[in-house]
Each structure stands twice: as structure tokens, then as C-alpha cells.
Protein backbone atom coordinates (compact mmCIF):
# COMPACT_ATOMS: atom_id res chain seq x y z
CA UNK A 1 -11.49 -18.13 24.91
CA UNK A 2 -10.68 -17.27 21.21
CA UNK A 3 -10.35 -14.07 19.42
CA UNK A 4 -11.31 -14.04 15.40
CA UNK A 5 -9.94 -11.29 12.70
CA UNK A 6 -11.89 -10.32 9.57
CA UNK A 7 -9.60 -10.17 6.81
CA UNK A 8 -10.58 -8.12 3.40
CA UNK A 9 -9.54 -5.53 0.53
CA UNK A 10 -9.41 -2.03 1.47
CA UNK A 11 -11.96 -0.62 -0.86
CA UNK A 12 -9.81 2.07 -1.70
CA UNK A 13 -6.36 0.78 -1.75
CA UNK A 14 -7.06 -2.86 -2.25
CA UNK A 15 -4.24 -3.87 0.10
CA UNK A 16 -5.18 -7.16 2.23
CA UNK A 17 -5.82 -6.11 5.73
CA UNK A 18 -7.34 -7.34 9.20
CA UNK A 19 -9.71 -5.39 11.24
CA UNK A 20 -12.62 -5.49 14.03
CA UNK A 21 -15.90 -5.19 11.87
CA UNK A 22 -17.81 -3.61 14.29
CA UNK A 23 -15.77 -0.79 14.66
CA UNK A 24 -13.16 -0.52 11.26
CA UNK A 25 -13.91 2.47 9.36
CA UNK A 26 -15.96 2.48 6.21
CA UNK A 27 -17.91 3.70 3.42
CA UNK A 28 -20.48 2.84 1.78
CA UNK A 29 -20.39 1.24 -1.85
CA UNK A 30 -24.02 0.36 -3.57
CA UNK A 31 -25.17 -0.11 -0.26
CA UNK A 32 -22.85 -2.18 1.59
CA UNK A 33 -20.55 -0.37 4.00
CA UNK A 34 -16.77 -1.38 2.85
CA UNK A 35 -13.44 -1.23 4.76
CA UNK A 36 -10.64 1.46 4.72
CA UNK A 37 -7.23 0.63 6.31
CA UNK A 38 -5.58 2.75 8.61
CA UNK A 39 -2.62 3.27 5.35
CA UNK A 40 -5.99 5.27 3.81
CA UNK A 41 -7.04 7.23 6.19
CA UNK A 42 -3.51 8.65 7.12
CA UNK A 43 -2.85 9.30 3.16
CA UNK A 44 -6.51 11.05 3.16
CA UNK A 45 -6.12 13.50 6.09
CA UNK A 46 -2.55 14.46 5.20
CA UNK A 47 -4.11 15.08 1.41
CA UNK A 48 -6.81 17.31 2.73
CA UNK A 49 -4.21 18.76 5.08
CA UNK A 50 -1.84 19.95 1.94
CA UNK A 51 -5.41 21.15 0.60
CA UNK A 52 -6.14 23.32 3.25
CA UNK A 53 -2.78 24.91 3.48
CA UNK A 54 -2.55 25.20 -0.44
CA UNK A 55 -6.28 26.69 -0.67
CA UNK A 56 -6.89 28.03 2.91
CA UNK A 57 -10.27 26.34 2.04
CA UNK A 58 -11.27 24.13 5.51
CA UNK A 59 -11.60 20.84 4.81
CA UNK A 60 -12.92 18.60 7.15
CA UNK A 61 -10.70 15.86 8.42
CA UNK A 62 -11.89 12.21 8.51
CA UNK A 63 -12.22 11.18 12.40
CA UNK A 64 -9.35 8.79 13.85
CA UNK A 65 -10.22 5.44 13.76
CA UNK A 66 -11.81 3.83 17.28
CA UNK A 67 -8.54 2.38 19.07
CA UNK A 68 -9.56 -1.47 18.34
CA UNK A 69 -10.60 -0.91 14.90
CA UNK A 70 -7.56 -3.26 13.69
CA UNK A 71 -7.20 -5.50 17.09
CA UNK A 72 -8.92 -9.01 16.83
CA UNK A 73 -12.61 -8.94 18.21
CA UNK A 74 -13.27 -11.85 20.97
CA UNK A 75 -15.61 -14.45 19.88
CA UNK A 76 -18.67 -13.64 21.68
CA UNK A 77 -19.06 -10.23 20.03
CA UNK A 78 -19.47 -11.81 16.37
């Protein structure tokens, strides 16, 4: 039994991370859906957070990553 771990960029951050590619957050780029690390989506929400309280303008927050998002994936789901 073997578990794998994609490794890439965040798109936005560029920081090195490892993920579960069927169920890391992304968005898409020309096309291709690209990674965000967890690091990025905190910053984001807190930033529209401040927003909201500094513009009482509702922002909507980006959802919470699935719970394996960043856990190795086993082998036979590849």
C-alpha cells in the first residue's frame, strides 16, 4: 500500500507545497486549474475580512479547503 503527494508552486504565492490534486483548491489560469496553498487562502479571507469591516461592503469568503486537500492521496485514486 503506498500513498503519493503532488508537489507544485502555489500560483499565487509561488511557495513549494504538497497537496491531494483531486481535492486542493484552485483557480483557473488560461485554462488549466492551478494550486493555492492553505498560507493563501488564510491571507485571502482575513484580507476580505479587513475589507468588509473597513467598507461594510459583504464580501464573499473563499470556502475552507476539503480536510485532505494537503494529506497524501493513496495510490489507487491517481
Amino acid at each position: 500500500m503506498a500513498y503519493a503527494t503532488v508537489f507544485s508552486p502555489c500560483v499565487n504565492c509561488g511557495r513549494l507545497f504538497g497537496y491531494n490534486p483531486h481535492k486542493v483548491p484552485s483557480i483557473p489560469v488560461n485554462g488549466v486549474r492551478e494550486p493555492v496553498c492553505r498560507p493563501c487562502i488564510d491571507a485571502e479571507n482575513a484580507r476580505r475580512r479587513a475589507a468588509m469591516i473597513a467598507t461594510g461592503i459583504d464580501l464573499e469568503l473563499l470556502p475552507d479547503p476539503h480536510p485532505e486537500a494537503y494529506e497524501p492521496i493513496h495510490e489507487s485514486e491517481l
